[in-house]
C-alpha atoms as a PDB file:
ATOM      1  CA  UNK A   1       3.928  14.635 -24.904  1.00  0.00           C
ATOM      2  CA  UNK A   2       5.747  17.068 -22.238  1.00  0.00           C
ATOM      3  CA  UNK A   3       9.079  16.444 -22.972  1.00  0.00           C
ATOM      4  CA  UNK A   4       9.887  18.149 -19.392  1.00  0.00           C
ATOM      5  CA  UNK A   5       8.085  15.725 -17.489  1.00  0.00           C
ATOM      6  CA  UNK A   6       9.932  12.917 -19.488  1.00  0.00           C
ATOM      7  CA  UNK A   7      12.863  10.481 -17.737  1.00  0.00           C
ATOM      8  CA  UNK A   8      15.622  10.712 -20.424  1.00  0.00           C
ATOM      9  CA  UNK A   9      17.610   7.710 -19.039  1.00  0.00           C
ATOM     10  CA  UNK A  10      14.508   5.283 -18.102  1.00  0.00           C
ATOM     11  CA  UNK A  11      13.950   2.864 -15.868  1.00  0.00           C
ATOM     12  CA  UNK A  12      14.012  -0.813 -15.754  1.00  0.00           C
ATOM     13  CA  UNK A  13      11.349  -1.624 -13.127  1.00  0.00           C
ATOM     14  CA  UNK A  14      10.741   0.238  -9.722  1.00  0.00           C
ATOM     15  CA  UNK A  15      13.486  -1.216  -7.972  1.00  0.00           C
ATOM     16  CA  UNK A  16      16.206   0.471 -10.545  1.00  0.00           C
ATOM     17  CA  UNK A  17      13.193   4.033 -10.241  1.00  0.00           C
ATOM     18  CA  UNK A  18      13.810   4.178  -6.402  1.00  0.00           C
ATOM     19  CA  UNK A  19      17.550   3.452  -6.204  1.00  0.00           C
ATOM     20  CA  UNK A  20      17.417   6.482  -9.357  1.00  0.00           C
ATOM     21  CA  UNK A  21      15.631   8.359  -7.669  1.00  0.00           C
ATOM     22  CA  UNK A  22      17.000   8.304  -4.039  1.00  0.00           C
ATOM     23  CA  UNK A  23      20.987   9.096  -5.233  1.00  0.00           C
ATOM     24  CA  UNK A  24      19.965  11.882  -7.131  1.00  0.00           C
ATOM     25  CA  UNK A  25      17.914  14.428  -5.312  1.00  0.00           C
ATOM     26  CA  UNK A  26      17.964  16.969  -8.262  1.00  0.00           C
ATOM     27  CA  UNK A  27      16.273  14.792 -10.702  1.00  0.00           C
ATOM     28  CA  UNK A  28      13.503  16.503 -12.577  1.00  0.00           C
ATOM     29  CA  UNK A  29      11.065  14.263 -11.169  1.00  0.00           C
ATOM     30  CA  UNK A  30      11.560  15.759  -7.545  1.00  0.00           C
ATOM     31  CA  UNK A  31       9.995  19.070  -9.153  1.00  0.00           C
ATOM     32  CA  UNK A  32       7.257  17.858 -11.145  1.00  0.00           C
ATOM     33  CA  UNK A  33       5.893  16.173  -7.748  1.00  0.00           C
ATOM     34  CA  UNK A  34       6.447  19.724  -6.012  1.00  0.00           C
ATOM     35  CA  UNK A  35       9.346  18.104  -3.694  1.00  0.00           C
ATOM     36  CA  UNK A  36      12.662  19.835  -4.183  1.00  0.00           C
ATOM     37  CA  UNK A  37      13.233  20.287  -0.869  1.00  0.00           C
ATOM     38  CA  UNK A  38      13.997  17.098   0.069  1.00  0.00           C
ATOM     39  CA  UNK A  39      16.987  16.230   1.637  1.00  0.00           C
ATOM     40  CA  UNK A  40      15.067  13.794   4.137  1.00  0.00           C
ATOM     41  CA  UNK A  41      12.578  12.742   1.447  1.00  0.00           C
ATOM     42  CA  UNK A  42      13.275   9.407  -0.049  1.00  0.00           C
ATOM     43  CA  UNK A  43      10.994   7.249  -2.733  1.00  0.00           C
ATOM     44  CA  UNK A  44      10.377   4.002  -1.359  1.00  0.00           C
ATOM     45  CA  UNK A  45       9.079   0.452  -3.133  1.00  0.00           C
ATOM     46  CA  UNK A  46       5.714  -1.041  -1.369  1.00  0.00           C
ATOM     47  CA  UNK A  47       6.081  -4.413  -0.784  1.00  0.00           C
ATOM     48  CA  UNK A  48       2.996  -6.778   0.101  1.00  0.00           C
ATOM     49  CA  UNK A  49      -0.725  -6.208  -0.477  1.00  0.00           C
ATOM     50  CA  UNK A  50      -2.982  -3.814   0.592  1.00  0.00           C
ATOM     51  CA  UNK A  51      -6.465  -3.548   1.970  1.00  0.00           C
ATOM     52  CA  UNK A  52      -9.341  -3.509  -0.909  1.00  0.00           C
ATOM     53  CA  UNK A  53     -11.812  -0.989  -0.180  1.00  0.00           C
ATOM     54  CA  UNK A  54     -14.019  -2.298  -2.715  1.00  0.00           C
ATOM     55  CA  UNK A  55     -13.588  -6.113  -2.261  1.00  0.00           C
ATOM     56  CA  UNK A  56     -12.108  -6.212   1.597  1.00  0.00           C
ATOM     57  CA  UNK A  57      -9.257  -8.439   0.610  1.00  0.00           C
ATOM     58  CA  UNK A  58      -5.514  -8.096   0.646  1.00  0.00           C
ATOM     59  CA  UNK A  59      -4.201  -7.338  -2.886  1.00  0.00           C
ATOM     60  CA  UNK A  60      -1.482  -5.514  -4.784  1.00  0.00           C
ATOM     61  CA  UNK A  61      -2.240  -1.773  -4.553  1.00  0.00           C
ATOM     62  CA  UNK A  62      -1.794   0.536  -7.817  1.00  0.00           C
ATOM     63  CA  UNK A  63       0.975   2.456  -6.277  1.00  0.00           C
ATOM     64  CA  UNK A  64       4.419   1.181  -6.703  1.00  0.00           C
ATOM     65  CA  UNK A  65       6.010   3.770  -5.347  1.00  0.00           C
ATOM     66  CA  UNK A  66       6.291   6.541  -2.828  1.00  0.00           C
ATOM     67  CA  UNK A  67       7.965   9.276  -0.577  1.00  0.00           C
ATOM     68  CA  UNK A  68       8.473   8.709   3.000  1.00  0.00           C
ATOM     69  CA  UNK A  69      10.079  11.324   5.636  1.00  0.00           C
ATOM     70  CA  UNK A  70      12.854   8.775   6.831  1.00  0.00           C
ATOM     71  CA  UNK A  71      15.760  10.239   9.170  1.00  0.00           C
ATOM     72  CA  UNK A  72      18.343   7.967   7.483  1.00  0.00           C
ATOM     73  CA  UNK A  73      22.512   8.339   7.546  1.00  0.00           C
ATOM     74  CA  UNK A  74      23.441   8.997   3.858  1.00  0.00           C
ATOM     75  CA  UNK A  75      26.120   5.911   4.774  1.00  0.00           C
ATOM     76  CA  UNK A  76      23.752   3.334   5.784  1.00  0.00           C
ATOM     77  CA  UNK A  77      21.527   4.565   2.136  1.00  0.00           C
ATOM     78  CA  UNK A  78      24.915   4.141   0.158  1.00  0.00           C
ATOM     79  CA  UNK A  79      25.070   0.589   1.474  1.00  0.00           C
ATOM     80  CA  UNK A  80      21.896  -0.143   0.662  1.00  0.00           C
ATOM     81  CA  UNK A  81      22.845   1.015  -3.086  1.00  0.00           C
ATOM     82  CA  UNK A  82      19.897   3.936  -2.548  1.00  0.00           C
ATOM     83  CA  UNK A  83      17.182   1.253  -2.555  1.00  0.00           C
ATOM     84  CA  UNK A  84      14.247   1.883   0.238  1.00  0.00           C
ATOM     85  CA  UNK A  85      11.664  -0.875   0.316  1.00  0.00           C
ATOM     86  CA  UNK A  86       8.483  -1.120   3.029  1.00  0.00           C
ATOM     87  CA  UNK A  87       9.951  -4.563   4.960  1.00  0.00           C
ATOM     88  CA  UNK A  88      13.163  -3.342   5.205  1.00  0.00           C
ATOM     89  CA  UNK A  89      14.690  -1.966   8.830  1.00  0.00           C
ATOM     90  CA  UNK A  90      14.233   1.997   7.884  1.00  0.00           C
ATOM     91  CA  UNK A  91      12.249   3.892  10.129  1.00  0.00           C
ATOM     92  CA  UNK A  92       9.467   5.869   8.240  1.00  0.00           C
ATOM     93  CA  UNK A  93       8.392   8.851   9.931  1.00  0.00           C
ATOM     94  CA  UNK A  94       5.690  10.075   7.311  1.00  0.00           C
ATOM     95  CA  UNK A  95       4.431   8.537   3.910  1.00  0.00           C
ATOM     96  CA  UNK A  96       4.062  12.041   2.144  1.00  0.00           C
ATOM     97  CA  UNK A  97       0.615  12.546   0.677  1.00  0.00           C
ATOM     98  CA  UNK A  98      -0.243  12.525  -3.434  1.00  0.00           C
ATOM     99  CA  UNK A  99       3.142  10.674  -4.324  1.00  0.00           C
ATOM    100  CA  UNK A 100       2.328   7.352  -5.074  1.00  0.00           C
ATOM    101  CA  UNK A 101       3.243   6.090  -8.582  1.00  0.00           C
ATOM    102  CA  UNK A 102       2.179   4.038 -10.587  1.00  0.00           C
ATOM    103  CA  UNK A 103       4.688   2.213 -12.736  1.00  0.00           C
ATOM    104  CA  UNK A 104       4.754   1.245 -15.941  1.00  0.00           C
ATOM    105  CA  UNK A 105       7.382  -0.155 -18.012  1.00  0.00           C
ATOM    106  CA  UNK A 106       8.399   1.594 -21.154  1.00  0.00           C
ATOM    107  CA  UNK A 107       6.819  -0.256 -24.560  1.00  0.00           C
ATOM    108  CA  UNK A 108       5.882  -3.135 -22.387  1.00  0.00           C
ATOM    109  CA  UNK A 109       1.774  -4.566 -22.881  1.00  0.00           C
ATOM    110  CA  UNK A 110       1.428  -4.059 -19.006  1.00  0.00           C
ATOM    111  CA  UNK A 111      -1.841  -4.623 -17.307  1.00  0.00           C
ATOM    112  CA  UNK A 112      -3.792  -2.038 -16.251  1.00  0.00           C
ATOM    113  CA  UNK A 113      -6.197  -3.943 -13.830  1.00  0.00           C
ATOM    114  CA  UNK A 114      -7.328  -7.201 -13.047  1.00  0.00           C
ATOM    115  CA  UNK A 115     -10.449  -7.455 -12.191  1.00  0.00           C
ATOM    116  CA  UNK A 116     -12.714 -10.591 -10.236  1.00  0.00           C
ATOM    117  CA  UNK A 117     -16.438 -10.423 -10.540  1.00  0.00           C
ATOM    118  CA  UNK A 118     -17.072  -8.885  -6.810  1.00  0.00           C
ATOM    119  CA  UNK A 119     -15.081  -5.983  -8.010  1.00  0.00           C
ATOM    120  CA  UNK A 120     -16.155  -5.493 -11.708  1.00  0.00           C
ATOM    121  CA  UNK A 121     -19.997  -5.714  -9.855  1.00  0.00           C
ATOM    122  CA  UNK A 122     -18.861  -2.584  -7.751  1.00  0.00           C
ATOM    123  CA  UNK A 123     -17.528  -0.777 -10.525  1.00  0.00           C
ATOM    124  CA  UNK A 124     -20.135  -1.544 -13.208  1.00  0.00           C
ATOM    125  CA  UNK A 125     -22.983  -2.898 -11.910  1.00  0.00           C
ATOM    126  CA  UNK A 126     -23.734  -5.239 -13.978  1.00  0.00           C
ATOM    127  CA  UNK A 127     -22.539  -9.180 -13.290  1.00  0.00           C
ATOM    128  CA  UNK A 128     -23.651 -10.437 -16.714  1.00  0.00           C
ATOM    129  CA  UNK A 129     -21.231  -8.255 -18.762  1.00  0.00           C
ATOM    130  CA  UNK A 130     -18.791  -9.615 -16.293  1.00  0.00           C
ATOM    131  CA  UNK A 131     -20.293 -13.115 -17.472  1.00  0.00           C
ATOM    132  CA  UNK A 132     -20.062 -12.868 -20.795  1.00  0.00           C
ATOM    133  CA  UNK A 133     -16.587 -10.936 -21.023  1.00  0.00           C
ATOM    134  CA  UNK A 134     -14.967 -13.892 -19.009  1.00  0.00           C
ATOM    135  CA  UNK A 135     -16.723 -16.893 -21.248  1.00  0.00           C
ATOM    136  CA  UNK A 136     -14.842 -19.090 -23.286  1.00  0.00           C
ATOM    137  CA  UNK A 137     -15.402 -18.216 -27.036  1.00  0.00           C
ATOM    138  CA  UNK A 138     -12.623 -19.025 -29.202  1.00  0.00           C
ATOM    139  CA  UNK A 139     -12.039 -22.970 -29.362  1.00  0.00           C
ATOM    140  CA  UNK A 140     -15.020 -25.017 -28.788  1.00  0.00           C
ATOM    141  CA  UNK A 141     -13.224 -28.246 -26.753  1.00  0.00           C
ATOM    142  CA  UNK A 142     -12.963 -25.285 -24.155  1.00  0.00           C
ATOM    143  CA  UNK A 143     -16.465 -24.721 -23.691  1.00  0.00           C
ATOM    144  CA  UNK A 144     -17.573 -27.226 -21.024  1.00  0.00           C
ATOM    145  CA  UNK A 145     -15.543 -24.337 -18.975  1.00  0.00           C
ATOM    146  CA  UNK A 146     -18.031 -22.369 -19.220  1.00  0.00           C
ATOM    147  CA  UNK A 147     -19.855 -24.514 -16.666  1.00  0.00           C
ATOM    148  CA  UNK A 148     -17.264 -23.349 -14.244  1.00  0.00           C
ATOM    149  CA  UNK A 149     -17.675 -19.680 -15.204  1.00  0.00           C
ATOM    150  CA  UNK A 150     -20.876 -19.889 -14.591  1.00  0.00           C
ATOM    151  CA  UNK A 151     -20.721 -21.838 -11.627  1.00  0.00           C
ATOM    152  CA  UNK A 152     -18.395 -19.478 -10.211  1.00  0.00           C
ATOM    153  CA  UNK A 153     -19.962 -16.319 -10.368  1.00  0.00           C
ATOM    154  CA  UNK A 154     -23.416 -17.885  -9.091  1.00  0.00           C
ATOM    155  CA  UNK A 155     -25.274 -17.836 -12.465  1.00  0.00           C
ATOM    156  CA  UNK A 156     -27.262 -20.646 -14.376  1.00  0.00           C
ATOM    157  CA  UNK A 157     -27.605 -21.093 -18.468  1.00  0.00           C
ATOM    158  CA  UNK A 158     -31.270 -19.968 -18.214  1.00  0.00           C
ATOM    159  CA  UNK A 159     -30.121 -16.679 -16.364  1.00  0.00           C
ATOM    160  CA  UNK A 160     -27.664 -16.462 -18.694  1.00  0.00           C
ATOM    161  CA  UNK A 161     -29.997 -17.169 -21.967  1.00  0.00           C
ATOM    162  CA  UNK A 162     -32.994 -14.971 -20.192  1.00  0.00           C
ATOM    163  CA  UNK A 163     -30.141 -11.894 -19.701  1.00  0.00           C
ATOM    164  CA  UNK A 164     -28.988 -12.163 -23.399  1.00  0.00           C
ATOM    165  CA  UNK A 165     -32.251 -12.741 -24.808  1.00  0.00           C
ATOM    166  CA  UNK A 166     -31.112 -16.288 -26.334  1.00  0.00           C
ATOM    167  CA  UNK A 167     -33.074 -19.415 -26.022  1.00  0.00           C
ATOM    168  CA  UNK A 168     -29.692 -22.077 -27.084  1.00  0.00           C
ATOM    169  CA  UNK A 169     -27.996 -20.501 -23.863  1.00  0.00           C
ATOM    170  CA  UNK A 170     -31.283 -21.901 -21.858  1.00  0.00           C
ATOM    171  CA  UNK A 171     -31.118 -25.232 -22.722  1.00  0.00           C
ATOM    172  CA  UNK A 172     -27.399 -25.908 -22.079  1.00  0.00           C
ATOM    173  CA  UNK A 173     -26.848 -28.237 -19.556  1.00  0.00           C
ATOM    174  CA  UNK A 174     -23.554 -30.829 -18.947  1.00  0.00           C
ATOM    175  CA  UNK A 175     -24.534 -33.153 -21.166  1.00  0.00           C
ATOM    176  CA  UNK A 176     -24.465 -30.212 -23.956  1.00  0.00           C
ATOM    177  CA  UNK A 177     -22.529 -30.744 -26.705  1.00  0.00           C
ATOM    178  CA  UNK A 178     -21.021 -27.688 -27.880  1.00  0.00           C
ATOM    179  CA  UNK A 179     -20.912 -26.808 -31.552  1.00  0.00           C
ATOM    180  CA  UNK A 180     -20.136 -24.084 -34.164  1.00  0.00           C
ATOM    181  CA  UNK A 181     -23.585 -22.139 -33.001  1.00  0.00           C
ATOM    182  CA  UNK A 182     -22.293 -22.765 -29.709  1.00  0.00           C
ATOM    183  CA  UNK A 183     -19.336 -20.688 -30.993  1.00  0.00           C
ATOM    184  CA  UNK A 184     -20.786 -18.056 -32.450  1.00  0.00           C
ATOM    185  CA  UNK A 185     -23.261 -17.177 -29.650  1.00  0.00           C
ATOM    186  CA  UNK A 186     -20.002 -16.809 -27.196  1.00  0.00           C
ATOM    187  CA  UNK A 187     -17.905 -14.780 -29.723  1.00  0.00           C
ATOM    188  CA  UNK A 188     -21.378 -12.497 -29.960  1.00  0.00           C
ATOM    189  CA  UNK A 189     -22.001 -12.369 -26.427  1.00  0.00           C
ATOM    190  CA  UNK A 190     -18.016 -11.647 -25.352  1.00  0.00           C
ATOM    191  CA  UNK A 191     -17.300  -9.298 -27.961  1.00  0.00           C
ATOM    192  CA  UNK A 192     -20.507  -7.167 -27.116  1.00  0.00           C
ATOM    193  CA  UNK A 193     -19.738  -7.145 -23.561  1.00  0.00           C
ATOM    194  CA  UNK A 194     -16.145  -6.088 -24.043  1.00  0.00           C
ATOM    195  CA  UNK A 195     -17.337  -3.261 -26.324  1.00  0.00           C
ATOM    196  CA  UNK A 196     -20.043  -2.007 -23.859  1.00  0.00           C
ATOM    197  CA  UNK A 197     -17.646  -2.919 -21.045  1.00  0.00           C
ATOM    198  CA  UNK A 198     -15.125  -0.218 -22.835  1.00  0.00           C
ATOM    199  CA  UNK A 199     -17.978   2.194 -23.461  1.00  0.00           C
ATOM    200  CA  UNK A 200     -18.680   2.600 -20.154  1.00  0.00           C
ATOM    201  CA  UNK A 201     -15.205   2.776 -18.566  1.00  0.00           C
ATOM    202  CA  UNK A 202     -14.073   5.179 -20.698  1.00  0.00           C
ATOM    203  CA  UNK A 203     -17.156   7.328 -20.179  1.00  0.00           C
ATOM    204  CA  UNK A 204     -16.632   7.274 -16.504  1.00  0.00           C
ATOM    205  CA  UNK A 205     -14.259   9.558 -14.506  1.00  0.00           C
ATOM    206  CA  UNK A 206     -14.834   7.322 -11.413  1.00  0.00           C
ATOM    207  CA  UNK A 207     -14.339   4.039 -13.381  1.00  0.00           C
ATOM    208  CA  UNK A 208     -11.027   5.401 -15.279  1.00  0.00           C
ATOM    209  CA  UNK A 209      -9.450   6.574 -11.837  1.00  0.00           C
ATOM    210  CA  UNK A 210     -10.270   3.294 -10.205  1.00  0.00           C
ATOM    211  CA  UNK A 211      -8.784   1.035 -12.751  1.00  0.00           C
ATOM    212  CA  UNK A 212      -5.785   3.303 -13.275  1.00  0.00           C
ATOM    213  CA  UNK A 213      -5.246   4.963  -9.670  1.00  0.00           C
ATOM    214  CA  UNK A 214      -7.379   3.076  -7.130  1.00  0.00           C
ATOM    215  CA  UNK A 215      -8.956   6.264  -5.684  1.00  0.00           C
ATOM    216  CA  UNK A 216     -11.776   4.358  -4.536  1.00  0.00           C
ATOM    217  CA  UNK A 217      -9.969   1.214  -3.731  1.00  0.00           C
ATOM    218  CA  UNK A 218      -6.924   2.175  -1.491  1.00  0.00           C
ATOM    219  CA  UNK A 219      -5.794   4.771   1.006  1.00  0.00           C
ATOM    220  CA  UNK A 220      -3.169   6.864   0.322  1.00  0.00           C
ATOM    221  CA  UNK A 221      -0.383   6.873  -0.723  1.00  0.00           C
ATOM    222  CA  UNK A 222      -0.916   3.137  -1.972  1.00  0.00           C
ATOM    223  CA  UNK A 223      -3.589   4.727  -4.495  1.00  0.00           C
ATOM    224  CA  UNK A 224      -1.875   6.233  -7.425  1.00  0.00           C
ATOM    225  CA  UNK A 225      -2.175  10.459  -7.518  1.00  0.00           C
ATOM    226  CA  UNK A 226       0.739   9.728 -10.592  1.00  0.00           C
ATOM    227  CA  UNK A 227       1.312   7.463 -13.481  1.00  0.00           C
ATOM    228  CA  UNK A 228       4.760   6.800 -14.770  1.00  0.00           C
ATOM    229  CA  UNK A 229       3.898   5.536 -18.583  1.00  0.00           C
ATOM    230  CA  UNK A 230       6.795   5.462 -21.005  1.00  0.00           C
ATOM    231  CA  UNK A 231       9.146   7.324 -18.679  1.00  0.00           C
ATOM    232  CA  UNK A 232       7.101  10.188 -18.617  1.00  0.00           C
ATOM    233  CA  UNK A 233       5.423  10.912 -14.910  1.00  0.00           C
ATOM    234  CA  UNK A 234       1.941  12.243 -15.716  1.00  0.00           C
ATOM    235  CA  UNK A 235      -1.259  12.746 -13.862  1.00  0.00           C
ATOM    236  CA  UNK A 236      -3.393  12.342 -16.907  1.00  0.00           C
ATOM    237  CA  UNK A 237      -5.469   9.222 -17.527  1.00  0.00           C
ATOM    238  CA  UNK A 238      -4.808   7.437 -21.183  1.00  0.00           C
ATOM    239  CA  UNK A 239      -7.666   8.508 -23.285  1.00  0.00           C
ATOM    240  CA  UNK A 240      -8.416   4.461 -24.150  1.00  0.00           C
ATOM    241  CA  UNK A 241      -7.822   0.923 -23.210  1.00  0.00           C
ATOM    242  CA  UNK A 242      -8.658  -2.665 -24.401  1.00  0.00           C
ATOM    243  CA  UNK A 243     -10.939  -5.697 -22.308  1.00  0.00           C
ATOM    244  CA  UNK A 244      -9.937  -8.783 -22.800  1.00  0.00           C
ATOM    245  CA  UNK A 245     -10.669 -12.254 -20.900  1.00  0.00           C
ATOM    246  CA  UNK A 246      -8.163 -13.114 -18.155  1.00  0.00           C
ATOM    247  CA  UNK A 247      -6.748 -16.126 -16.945  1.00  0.00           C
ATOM    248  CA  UNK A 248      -9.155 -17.806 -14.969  1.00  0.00           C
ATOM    249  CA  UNK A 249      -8.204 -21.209 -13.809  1.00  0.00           C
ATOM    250  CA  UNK A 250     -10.153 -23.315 -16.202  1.00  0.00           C
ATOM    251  CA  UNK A 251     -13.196 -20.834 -15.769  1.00  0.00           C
ATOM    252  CA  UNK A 252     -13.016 -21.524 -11.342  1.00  0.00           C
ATOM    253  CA  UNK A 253     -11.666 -18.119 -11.004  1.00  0.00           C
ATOM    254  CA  UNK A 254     -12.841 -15.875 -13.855  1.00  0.00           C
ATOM    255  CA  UNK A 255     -11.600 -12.593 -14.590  1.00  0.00           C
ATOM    256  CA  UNK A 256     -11.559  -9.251 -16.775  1.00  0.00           C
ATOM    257  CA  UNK A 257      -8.617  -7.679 -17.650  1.00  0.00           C
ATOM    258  CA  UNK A 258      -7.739  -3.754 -18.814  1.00  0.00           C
ATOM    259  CA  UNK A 259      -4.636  -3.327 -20.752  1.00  0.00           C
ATOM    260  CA  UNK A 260      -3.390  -0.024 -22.778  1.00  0.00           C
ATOM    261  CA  UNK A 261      -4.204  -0.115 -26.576  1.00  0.00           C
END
């Protein structure tokens, strides 16, 4: 680790990084981003969603931060405590390129990216690892969910079955009674799909950088050129990361999730 590019005193979320940030323009961070001359440059906290590039909907960008040009009276910031947020009344004269950051909390399990099937589809291109990553598998008086999984990303059992090569997946229908087989199939299935799911992400430049930075997904600054992991403000993507099922609304609005290891 680069001790240099390290925050000694931390941060408690990106409301206490901006206020940090803003009263004390000689903080190392101002060099590592190339900014030290910066005595109208001022980090600032996005607030509201953002156009997705990839799924044309309003959602929380990956940057959490930024630096604007602002022409602001040092007594008006004081009052304000140092803290610069997007709806508030400050005039922003430029959002400066390649300084959006993304934030995440020391020794916390934070989420790297959640992700619905229309964008997993861009990313991958492949809805059935989608599919079978978002199944129910562990406790089998969940499994008439599954109906709604696959209702809700537009796939039947026999698709399903055909895709897996798996002729108990082609005969379930809602009068199925799920069982241990039942159970074992969906364990096999999810647990495949998050491995290959992995595989592939982590053997893809273009897939790390869009779950991590949103290169392909936002505009800048609301992209992420910088990651803020364990205090330490780094360009570098994490060399691994786990898939796991997310919440999903009783299986009406299934999705995957990335999280560090």
């Amino acid at each position: 680790m680069n001790t240099q590019n390290r925050a000694i005193d931390g941060f408690n979320n990106e409301e206490d990084f901006v206020k940090k940030l803003n009263s004390d323009k000689k903080h190392n961070f101002w060099k590592i981003l190339n900014l030290t001359e910066n005595r109208k440059l001022y980090f600032v906290r996005v607030k509201g969603n953002k156009l997705s590039k990839l799924t044309n909907e309003k959602i929380p960008s990956k940057t959490d931060v930024f630096v604007s040009e602002i022409n602001l009276d040092e007594d008006e910031l004081k009052k304000e405590n140092f803290l610069i947020e997007e709806d508030k009344k400050f005039k922003i004269k430029k959002k400066i390129p390649q300084t959006g950051i993304s934030i995440k909390m020391n020794k916390s399990n934070y989420q790297i990216d959640k992700c619905s099937m229309r964008k997993f589809v861009k990313r991958f291109g492949n809805k059935y690892l989608f599919v079978g990553a978002t199944i129910y598998s562990r406790d089998i008086k969940d499994f008439t969910k599954n109906h709604n999984v696959l209702k809700a990303t537009s796939t039947s059992w026999e698709e399903f079955g055909n895709h897996f090569k798996n002729d108990v997946l082609k005969k379930i229908n809602r009068n199925t009674k799920f069982n241990e087989e039942h159970k074992n199939i969906f364990q096999t299935i999810q647990k495949n799909s998050n491995e290959q799911i992995r595989f592939m992400a982590l053997n893809n430049v273009k897939i790390l950088n869009s779950l991590y930075k949103g290169n392909d997904e936002f505009d800048d600054p609301y992209c992420a050129t910088w990651l803020l992991i364990n205090n330490e403000l780094i360009k570098e993507i994490p060399k691994d990361l786990k898939v796991t099922k997310g919440s999903s609304k009783g299986g009406k609005s299934p999705q995957v999730e990335f999280k560090p290891v």
